[in-house]
PDB file of N, CA and C in Angstrom:
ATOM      1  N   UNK A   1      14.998 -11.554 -11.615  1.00  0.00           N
ATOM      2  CA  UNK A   1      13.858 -11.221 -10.774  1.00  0.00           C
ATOM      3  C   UNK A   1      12.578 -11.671 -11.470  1.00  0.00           C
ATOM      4  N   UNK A   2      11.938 -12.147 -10.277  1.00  0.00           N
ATOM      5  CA  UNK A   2      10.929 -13.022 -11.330  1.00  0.00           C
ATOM      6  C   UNK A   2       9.604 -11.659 -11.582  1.00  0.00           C
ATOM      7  N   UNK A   3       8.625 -12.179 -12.495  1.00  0.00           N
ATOM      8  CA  UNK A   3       7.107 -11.212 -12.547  1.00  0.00           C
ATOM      9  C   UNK A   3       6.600 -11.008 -11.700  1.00  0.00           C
ATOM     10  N   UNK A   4       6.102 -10.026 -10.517  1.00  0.00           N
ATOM     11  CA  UNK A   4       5.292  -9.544  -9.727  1.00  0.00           C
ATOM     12  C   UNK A   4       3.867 -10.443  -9.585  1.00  0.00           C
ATOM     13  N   UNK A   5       3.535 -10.643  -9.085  1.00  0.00           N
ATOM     14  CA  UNK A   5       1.919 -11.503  -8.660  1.00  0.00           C
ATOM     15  C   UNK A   5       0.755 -10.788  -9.425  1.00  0.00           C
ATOM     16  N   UNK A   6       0.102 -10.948 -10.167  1.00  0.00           N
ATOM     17  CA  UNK A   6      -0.920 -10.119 -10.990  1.00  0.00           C
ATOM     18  C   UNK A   6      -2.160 -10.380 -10.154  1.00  0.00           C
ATOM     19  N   UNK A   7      -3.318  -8.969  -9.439  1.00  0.00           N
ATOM     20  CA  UNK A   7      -4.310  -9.144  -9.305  1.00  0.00           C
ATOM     21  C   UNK A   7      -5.129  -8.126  -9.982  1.00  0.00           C
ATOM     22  N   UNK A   8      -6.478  -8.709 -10.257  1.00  0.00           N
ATOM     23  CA  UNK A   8      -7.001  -8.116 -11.447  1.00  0.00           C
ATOM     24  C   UNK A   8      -8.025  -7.461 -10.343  1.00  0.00           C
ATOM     25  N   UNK A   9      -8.611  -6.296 -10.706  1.00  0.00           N
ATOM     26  CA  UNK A   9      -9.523  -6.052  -9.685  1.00  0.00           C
ATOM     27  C   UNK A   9     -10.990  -5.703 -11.132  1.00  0.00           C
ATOM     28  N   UNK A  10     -12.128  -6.589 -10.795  1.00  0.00           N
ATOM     29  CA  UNK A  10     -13.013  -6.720 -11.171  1.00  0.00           C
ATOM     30  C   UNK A  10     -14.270  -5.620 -11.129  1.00  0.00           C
ATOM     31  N   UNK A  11     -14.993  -4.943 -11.852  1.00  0.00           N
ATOM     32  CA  UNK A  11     -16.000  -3.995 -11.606  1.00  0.00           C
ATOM     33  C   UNK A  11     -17.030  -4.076 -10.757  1.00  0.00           C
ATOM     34  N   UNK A  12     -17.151  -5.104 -10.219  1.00  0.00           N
ATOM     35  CA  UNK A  12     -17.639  -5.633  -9.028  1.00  0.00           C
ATOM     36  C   UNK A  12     -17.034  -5.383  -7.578  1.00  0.00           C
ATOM     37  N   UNK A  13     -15.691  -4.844  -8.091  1.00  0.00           N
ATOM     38  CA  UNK A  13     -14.986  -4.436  -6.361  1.00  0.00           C
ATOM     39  C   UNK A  13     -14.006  -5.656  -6.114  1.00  0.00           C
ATOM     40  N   UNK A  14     -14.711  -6.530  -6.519  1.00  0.00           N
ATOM     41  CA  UNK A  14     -13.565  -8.009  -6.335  1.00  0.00           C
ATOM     42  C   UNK A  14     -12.258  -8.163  -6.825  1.00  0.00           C
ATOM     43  N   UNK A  15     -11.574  -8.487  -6.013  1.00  0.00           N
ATOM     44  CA  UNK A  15      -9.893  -8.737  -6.283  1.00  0.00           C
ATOM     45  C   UNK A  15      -9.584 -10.248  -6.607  1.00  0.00           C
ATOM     46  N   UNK A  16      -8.931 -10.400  -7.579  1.00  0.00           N
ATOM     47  CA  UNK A  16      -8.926 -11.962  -7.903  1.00  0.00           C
ATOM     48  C   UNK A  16      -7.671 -12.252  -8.390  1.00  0.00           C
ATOM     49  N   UNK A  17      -7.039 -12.820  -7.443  1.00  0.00           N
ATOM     50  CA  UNK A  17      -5.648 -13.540  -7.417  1.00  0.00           C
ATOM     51  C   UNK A  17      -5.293 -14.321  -8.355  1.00  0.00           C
ATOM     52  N   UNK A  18      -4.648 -14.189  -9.532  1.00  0.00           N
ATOM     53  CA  UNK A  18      -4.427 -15.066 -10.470  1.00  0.00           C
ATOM     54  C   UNK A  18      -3.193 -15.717 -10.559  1.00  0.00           C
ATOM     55  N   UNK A  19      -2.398 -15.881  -9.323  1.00  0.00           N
ATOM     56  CA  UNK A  19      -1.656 -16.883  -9.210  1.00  0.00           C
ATOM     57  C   UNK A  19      -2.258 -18.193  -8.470  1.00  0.00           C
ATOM     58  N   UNK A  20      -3.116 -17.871  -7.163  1.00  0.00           N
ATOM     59  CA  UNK A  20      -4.251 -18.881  -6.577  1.00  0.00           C
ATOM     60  C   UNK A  20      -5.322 -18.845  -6.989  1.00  0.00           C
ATOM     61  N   UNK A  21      -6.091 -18.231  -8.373  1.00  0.00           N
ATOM     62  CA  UNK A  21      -6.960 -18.526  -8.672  1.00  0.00           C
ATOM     63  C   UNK A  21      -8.061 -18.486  -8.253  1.00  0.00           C
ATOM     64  N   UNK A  22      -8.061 -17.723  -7.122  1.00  0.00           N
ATOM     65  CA  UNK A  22      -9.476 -17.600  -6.238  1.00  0.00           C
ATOM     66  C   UNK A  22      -9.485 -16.030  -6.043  1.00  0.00           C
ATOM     67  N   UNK A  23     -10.533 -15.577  -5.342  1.00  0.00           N
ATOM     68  CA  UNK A  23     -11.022 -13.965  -4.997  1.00  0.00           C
ATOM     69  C   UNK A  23     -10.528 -13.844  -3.786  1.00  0.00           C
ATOM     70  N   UNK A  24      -9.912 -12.567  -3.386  1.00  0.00           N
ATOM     71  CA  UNK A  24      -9.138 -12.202  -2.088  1.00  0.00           C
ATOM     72  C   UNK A  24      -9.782 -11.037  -2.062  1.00  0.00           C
ATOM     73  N   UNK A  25      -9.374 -10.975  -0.572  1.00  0.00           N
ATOM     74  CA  UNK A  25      -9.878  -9.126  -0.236  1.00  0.00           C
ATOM     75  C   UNK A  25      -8.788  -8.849   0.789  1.00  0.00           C
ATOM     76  N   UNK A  26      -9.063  -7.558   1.719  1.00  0.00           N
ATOM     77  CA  UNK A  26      -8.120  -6.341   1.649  1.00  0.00           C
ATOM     78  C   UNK A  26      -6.986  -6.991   2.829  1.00  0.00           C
ATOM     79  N   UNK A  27      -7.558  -7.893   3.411  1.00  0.00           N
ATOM     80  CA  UNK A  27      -6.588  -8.533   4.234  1.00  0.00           C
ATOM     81  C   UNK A  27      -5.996  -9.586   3.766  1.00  0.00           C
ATOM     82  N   UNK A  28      -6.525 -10.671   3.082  1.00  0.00           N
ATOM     83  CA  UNK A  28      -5.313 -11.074   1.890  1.00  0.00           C
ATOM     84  C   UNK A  28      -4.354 -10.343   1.282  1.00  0.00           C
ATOM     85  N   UNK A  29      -4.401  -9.179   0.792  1.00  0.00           N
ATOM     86  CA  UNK A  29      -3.667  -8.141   0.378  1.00  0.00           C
ATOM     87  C   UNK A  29      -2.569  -7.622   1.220  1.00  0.00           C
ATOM     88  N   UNK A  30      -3.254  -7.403   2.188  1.00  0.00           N
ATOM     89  CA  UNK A  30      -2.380  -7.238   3.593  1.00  0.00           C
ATOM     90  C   UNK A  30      -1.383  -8.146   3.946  1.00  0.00           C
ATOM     91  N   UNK A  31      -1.450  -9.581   3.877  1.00  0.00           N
ATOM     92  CA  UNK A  31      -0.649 -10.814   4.138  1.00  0.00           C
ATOM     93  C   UNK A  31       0.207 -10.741   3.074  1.00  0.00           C
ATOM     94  N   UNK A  32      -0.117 -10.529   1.688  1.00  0.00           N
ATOM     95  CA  UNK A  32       0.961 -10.436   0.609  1.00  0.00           C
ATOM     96  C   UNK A  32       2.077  -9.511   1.443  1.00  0.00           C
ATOM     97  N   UNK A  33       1.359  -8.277   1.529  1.00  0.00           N
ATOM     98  CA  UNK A  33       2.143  -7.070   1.571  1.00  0.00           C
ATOM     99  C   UNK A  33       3.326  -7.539   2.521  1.00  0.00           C
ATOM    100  N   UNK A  34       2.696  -7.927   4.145  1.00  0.00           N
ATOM    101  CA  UNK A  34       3.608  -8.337   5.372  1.00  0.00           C
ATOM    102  C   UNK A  34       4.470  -9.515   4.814  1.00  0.00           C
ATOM    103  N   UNK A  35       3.803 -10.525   4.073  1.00  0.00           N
ATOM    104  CA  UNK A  35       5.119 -11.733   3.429  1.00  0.00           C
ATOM    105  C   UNK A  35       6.014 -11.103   2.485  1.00  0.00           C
ATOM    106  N   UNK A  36       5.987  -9.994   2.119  1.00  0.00           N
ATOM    107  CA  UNK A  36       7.060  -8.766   1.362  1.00  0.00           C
ATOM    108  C   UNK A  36       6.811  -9.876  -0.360  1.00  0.00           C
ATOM    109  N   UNK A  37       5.213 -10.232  -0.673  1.00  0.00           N
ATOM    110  CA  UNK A  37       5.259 -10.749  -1.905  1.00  0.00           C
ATOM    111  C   UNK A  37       4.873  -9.840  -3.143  1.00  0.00           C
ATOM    112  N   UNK A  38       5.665  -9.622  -3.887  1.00  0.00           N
ATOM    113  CA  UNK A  38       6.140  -8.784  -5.284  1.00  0.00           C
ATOM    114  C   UNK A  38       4.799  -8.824  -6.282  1.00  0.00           C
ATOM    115  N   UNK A  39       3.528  -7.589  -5.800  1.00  0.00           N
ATOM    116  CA  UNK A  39       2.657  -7.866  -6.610  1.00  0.00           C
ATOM    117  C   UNK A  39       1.619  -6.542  -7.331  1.00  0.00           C
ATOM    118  N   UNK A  40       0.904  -6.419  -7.845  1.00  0.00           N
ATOM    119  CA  UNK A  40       0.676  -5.436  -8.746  1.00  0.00           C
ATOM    120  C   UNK A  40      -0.944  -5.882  -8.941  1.00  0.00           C
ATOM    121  N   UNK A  41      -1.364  -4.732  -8.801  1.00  0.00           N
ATOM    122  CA  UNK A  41      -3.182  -4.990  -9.138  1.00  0.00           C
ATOM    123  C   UNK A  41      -3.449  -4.100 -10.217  1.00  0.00           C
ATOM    124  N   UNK A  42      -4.231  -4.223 -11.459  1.00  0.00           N
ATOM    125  CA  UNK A  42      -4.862  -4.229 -12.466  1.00  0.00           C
ATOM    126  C   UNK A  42      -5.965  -4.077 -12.869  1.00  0.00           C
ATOM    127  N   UNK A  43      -6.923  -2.629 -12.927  1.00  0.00           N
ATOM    128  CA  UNK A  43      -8.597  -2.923 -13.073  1.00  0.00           C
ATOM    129  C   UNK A  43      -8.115  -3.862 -14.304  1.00  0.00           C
ATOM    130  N   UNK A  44      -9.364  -4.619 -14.293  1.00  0.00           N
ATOM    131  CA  UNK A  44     -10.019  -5.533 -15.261  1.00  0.00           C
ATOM    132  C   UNK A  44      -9.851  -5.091 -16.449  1.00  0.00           C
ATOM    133  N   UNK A  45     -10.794  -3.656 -16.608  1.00  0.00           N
ATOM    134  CA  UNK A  45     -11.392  -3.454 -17.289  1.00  0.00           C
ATOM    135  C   UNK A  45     -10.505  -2.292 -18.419  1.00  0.00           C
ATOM    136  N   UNK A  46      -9.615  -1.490 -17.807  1.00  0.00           N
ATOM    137  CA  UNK A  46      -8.868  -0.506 -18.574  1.00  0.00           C
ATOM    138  C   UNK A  46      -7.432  -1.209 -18.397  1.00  0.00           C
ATOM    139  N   UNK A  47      -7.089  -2.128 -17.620  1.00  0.00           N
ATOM    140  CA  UNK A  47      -5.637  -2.657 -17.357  1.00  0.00           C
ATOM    141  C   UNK A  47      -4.451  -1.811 -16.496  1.00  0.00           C
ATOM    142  N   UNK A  48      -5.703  -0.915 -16.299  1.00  0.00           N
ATOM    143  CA  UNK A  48      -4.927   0.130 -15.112  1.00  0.00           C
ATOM    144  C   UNK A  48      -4.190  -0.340 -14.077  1.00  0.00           C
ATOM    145  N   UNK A  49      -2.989   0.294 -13.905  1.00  0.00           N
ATOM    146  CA  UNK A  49      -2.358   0.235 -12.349  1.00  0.00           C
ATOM    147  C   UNK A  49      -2.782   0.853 -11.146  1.00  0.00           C
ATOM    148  N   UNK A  50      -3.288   0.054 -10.330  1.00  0.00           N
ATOM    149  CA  UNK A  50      -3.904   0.280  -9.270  1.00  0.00           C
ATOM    150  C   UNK A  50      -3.806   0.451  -8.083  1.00  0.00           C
ATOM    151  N   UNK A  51      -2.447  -0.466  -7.763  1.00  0.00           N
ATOM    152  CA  UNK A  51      -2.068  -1.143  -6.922  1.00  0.00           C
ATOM    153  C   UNK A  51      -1.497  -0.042  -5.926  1.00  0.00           C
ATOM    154  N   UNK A  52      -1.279   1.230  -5.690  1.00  0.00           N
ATOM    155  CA  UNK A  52      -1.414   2.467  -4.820  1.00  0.00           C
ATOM    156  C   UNK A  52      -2.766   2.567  -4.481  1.00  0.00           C
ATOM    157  N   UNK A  53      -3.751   2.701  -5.468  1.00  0.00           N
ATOM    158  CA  UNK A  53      -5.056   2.738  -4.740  1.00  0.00           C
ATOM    159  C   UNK A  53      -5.491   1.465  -3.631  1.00  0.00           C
ATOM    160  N   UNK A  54      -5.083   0.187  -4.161  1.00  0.00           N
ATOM    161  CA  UNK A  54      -5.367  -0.386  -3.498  1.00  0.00           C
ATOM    162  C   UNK A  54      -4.932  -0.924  -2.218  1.00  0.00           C
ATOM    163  N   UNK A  55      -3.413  -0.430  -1.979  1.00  0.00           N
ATOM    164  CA  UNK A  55      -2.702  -0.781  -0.647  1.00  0.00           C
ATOM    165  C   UNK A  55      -3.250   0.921   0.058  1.00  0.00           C
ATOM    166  N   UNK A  56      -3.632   2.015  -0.178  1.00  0.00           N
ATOM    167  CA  UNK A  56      -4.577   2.679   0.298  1.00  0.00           C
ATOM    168  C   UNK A  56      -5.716   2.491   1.282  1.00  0.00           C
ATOM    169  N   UNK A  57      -6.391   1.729   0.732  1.00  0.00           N
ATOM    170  CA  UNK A  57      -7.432   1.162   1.181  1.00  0.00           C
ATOM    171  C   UNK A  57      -7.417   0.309   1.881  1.00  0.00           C
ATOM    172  N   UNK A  58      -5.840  -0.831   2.164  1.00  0.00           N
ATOM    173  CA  UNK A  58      -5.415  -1.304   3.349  1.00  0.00           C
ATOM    174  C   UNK A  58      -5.073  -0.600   4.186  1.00  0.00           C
ATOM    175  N   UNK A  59      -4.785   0.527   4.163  1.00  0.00           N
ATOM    176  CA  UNK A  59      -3.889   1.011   5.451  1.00  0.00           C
ATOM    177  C   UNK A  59      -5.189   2.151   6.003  1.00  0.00           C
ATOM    178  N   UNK A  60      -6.270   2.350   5.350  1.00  0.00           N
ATOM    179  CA  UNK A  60      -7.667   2.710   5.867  1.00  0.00           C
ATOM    180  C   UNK A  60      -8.351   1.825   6.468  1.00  0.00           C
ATOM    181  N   UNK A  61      -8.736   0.413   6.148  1.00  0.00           N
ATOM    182  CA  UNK A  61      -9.113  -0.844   6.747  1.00  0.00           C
ATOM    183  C   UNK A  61      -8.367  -0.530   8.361  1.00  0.00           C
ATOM    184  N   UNK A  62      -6.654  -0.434   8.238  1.00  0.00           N
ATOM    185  CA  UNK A  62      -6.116  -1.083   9.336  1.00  0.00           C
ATOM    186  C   UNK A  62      -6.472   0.341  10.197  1.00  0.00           C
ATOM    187  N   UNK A  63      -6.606   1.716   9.953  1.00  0.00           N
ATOM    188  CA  UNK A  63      -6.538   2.729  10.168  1.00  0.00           C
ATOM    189  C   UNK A  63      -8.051   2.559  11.036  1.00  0.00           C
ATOM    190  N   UNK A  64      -8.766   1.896  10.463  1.00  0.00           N
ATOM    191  CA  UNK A  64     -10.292   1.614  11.656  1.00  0.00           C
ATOM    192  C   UNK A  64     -10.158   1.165  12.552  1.00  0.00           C
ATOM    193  N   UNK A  65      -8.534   0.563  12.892  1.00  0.00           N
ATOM    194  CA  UNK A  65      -8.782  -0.747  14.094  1.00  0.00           C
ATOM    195  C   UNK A  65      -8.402   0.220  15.289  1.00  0.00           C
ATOM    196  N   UNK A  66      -8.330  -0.378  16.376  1.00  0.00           N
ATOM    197  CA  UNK A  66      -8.306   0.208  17.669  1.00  0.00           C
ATOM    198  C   UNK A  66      -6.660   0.666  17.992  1.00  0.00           C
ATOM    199  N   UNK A  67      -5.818   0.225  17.121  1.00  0.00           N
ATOM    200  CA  UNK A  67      -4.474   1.319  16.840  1.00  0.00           C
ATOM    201  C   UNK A  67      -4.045   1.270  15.959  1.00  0.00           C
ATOM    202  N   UNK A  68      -4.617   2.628  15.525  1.00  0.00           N
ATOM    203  CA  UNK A  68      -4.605   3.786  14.243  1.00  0.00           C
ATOM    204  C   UNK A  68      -3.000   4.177  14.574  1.00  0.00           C
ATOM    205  N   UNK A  69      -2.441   3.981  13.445  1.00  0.00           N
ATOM    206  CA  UNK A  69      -0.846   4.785  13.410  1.00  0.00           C
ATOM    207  C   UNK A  69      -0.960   6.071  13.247  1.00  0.00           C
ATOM    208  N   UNK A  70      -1.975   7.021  12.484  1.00  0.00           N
ATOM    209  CA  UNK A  70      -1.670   8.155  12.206  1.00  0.00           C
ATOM    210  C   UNK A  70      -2.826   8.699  12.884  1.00  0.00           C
ATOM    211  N   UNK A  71      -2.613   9.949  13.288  1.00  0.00           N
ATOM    212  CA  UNK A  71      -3.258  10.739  14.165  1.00  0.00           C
ATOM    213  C   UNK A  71      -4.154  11.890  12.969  1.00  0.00           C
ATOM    214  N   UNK A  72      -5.181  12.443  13.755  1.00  0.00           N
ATOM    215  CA  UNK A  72      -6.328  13.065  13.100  1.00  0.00           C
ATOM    216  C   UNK A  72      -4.782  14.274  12.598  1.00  0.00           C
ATOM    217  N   UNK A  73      -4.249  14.711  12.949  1.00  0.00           N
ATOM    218  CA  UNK A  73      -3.364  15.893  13.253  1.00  0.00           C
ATOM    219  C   UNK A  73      -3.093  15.488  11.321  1.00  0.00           C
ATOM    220  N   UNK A  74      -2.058  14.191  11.969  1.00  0.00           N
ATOM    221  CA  UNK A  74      -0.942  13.951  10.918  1.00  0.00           C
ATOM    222  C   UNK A  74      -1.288  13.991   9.502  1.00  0.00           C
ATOM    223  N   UNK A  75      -2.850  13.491   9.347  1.00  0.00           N
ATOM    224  CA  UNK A  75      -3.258  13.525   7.971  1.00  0.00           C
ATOM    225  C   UNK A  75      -3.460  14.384   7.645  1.00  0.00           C
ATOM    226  N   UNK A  76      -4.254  15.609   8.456  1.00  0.00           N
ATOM    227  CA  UNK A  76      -4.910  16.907   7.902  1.00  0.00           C
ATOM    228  C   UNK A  76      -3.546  17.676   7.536  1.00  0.00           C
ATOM    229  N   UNK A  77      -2.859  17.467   8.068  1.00  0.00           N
ATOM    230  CA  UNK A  77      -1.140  18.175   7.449  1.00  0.00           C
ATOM    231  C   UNK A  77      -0.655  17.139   6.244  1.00  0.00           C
ATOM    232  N   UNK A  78      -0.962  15.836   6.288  1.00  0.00           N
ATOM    233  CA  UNK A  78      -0.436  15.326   4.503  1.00  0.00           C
ATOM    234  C   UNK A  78      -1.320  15.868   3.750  1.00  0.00           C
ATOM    235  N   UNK A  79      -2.416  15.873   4.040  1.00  0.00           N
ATOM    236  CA  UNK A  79      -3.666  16.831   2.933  1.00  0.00           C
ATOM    237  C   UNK A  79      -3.169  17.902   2.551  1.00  0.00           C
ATOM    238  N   UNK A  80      -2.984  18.552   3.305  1.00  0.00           N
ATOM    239  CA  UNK A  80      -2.525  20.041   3.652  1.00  0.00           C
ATOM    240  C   UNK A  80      -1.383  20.355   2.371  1.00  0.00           C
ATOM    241  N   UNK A  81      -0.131  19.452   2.747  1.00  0.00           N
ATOM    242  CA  UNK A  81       0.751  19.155   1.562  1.00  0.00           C
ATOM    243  C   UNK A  81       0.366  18.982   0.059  1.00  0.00           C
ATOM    244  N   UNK A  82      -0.561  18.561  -0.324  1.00  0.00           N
ATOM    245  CA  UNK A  82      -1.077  18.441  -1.626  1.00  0.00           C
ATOM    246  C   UNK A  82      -0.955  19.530  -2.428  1.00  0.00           C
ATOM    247  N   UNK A  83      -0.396  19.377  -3.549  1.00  0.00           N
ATOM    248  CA  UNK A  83      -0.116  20.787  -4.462  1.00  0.00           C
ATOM    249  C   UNK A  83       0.610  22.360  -4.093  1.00  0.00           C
ATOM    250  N   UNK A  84       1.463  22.008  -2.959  1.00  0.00           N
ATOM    251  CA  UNK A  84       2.455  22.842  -2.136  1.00  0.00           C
ATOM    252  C   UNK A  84       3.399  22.502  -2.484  1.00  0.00           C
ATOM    253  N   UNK A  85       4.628  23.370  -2.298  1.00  0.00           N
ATOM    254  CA  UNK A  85       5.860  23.329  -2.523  1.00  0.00           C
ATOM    255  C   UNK A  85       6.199  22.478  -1.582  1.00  0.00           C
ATOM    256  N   UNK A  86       6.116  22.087  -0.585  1.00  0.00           N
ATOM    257  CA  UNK A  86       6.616  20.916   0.053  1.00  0.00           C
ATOM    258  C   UNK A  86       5.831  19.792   0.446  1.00  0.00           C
ATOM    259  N   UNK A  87       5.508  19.551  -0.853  1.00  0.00           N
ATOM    260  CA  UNK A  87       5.139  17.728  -1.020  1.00  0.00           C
ATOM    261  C   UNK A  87       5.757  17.406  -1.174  1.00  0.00           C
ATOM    262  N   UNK A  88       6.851  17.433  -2.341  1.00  0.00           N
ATOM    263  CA  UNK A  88       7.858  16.708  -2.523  1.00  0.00           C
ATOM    264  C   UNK A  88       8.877  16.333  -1.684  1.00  0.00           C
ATOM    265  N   UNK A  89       9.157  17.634  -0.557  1.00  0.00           N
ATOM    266  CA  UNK A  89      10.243  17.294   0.713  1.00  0.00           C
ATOM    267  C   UNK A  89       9.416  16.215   1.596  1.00  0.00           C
ATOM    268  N   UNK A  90       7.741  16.739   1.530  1.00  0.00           N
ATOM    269  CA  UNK A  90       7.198  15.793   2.976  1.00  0.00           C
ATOM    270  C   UNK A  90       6.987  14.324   2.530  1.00  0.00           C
ATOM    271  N   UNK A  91       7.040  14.051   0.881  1.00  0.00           N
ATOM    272  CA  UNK A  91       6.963  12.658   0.993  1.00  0.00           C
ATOM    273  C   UNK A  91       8.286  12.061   0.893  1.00  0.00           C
ATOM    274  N   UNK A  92       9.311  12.829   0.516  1.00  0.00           N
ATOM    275  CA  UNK A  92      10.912  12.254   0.499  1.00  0.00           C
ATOM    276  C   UNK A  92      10.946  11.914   2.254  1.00  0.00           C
ATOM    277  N   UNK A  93      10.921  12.837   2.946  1.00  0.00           N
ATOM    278  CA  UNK A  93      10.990  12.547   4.436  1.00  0.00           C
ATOM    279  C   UNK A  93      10.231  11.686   5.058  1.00  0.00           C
ATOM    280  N   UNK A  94       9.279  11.155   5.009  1.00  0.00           N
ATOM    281  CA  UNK A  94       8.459  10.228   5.255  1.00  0.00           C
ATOM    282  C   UNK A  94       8.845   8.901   4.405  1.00  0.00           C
ATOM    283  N   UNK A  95       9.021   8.526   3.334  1.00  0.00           N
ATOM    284  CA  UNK A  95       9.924   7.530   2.900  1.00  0.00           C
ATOM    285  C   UNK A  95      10.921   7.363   3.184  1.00  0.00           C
ATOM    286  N   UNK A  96      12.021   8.006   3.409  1.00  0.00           N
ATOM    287  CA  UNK A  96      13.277   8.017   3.804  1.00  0.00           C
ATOM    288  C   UNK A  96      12.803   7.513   5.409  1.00  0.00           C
ATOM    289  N   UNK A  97      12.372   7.886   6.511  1.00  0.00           N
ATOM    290  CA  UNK A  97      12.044   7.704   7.726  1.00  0.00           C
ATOM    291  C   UNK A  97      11.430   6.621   7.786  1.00  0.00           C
ATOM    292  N   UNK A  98      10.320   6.216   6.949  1.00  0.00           N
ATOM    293  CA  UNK A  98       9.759   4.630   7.494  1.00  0.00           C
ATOM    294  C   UNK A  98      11.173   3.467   6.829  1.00  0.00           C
ATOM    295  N   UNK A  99      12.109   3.702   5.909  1.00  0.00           N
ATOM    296  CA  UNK A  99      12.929   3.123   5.264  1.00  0.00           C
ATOM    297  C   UNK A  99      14.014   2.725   6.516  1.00  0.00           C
ATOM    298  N   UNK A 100      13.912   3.813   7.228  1.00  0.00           N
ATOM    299  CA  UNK A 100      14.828   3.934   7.886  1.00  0.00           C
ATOM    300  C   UNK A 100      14.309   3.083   9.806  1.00  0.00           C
ATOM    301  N   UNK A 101      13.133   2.916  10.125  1.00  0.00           N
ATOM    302  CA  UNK A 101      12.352   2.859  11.052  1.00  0.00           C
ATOM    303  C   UNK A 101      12.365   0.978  11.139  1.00  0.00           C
ATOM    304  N   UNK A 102      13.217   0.295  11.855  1.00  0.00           N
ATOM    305  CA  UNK A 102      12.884  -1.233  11.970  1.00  0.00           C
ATOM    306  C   UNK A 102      11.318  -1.666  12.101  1.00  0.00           C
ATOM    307  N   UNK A 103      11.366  -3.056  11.462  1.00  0.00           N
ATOM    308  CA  UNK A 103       9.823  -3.532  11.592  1.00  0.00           C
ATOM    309  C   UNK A 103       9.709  -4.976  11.957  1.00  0.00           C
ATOM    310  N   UNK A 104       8.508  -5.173  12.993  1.00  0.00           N
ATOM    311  CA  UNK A 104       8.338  -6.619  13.218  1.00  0.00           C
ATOM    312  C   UNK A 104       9.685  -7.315  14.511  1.00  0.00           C
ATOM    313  N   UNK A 105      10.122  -6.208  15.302  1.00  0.00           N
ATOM    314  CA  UNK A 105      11.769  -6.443  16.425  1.00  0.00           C
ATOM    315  C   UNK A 105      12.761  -7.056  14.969  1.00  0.00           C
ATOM    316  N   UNK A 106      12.787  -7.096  13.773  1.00  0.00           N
ATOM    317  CA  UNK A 106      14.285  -6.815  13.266  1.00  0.00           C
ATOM    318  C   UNK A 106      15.135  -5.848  13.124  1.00  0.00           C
ATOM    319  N   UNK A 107      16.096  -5.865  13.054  1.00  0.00           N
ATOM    320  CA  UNK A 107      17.184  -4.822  12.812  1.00  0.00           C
ATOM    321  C   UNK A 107      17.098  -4.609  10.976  1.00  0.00           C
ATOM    322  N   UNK A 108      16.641  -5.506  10.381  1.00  0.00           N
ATOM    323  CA  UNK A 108      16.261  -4.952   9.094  1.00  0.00           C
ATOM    324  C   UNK A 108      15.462  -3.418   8.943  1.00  0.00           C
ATOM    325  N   UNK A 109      15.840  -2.618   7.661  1.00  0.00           N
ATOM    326  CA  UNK A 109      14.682  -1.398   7.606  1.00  0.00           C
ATOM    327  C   UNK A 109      13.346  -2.136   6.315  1.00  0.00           C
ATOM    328  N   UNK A 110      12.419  -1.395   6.461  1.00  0.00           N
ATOM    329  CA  UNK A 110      11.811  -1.416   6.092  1.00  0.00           C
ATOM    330  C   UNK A 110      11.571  -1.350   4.259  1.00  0.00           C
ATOM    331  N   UNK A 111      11.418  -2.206   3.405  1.00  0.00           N
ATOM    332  CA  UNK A 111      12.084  -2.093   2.398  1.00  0.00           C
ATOM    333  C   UNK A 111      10.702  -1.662   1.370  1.00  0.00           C
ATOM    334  N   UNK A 112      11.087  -0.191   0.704  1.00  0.00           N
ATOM    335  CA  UNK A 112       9.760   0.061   0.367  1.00  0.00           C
ATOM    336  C   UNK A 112       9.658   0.496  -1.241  1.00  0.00           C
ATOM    337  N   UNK A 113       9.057  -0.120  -2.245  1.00  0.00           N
ATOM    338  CA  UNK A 113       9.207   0.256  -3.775  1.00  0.00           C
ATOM    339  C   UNK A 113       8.848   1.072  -4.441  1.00  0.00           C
ATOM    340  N   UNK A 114       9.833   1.367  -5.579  1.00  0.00           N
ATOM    341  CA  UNK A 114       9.536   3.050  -6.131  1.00  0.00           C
ATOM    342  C   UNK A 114       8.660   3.006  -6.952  1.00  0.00           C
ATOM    343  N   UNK A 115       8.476   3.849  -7.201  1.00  0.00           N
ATOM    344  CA  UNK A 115       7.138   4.124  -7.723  1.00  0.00           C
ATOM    345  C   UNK A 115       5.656   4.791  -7.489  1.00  0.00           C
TER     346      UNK A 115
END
């Protein structure tokens, strides 16, 4: 298995692709994600793993558009979950379910990494 795609994210906010060598943003990110390409973001500056924060902030981007997957309801109940005894069931069930949930009309599931 080859190395994951390294993007460095800059103190400036900027994301910079160091396999293409140029600056991307949150919908480049997005196209990785949908081409299912194996990649990992990095502040700059501490070498931090980021890359949860930053597919976050894609699915808030996409969460502005005119169809929002999750409902005002659904989040105030994942909030809700935070530091409860059933976080751990509500995020096993929610992984297990989108894993399980076809994407794009394939009969493939949805293939999603640990961590």
């Amino acid at each position: 298995m080859s190395e994951p795609r390294v993007i460095k994210k800059y103190p400036n906010r900027r994301l910079y692709d160091t396999v293409e060598s140029r600056y991307i943003t949150l919908a480049d990110v997005r196209r990785l994600v949908v081409n299912r390409v194996d990649f990992l973001v990095l502040d700059k500056k501490t070498q931090a793993d980021i890359t949860r924060s930053i597919l976050m902030q894609v699915i808030a981007e996409q969460e502005h558009g005119s169809h929002p997957l999750m409902s005002r309801e659904f989040l105030s109940q994942v909030i809700r979950s935070y530091g409860t005894p059933v976080h751990n069931g509500l995020a096993g069930y929610l992984e297990q379910s989108v894993r399980q949930f076809p994407q794009n009309g394939t009969d493939g599931a949805v293939a999603l990494p640990r961590g």
